[in-house]
C-alpha atoms as a PDB file:
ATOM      1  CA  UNK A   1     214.577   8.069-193.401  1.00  0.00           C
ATOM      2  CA  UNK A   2     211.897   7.074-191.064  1.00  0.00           C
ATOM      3  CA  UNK A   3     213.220   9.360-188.258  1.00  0.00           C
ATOM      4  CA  UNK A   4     212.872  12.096-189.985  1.00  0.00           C
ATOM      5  CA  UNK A   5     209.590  13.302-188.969  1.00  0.00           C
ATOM      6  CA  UNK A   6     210.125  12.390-184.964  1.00  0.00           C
ATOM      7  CA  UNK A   7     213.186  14.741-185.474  1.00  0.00           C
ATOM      8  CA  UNK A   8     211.636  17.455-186.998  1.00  0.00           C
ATOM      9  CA  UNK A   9     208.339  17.155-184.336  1.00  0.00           C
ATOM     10  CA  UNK A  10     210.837  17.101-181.952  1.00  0.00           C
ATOM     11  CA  UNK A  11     212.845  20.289-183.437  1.00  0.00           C
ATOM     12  CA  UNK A  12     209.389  22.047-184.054  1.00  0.00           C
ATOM     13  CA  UNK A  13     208.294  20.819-180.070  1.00  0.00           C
ATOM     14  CA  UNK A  14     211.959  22.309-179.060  1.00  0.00           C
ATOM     15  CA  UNK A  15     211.255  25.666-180.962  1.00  0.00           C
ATOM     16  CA  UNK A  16     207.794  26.502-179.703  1.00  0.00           C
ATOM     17  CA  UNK A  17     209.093  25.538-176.286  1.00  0.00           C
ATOM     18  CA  UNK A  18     212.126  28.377-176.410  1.00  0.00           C
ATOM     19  CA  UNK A  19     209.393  31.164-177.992  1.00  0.00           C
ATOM     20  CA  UNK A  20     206.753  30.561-175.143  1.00  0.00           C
ATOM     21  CA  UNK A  21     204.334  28.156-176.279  1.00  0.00           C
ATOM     22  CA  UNK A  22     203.881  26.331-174.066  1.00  0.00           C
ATOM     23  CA  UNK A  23     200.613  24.145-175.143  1.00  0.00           C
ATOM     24  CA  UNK A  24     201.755  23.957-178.733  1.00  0.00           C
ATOM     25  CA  UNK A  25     205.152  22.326-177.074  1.00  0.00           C
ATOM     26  CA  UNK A  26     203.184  20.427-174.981  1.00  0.00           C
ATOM     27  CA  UNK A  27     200.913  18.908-178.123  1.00  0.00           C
ATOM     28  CA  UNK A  28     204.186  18.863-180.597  1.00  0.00           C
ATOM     29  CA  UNK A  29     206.049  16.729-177.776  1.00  0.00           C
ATOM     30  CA  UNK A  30     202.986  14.025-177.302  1.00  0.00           C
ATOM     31  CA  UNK A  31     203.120  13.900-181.286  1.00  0.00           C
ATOM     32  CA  UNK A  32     206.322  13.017-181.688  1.00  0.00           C
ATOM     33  CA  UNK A  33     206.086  10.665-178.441  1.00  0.00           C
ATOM     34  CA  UNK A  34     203.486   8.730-179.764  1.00  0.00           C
ATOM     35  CA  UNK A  35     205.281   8.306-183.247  1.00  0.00           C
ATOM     36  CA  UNK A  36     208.222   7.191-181.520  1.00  0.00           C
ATOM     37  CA  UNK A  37     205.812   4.424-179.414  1.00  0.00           C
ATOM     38  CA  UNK A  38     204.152   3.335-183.232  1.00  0.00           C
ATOM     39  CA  UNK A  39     207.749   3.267-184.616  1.00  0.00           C
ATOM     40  CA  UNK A  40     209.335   1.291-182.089  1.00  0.00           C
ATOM     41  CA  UNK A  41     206.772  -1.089-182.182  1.00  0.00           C
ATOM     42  CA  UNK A  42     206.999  -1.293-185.703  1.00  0.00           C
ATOM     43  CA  UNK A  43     211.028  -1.826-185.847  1.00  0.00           C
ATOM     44  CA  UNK A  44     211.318  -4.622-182.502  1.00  0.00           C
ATOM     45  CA  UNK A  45     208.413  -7.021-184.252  1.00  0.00           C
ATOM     46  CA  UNK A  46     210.136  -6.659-187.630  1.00  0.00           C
ATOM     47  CA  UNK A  47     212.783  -9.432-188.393  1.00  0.00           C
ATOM     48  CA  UNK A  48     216.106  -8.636-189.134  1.00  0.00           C
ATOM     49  CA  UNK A  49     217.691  -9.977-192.474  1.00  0.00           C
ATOM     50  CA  UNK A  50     221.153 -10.851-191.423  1.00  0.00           C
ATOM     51  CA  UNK A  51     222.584 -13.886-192.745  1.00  0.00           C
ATOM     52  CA  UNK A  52     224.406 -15.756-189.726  1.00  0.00           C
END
């Protein structure tokens, strides 16, 4: 569920790209880049509960 919104940043980044937008593609793709950098950091200090 939580990458839902770097996929659709990324789809809406992808679209403006392919109609000629090219600053709006440019700004939709640093969006979703820095959610991805927030999320990863998020998910590789987070413990994992797997019982070994």
């Amino acid at each position: 569920m939580i990458m839902v919104l770097p996929f659709l940043t990324g789809a809406i980044a992808a679209w403006l790209g392919v109609a000629g937008k090219r600053r709006a593609c440019l700004w939709a793709w640093f969006i979703t880049f820095v959610i991805f950098i927030a999320w990863c950091q998020y998910h590789m200090t987070d413990s994992l509960p797997i019982s070994l």
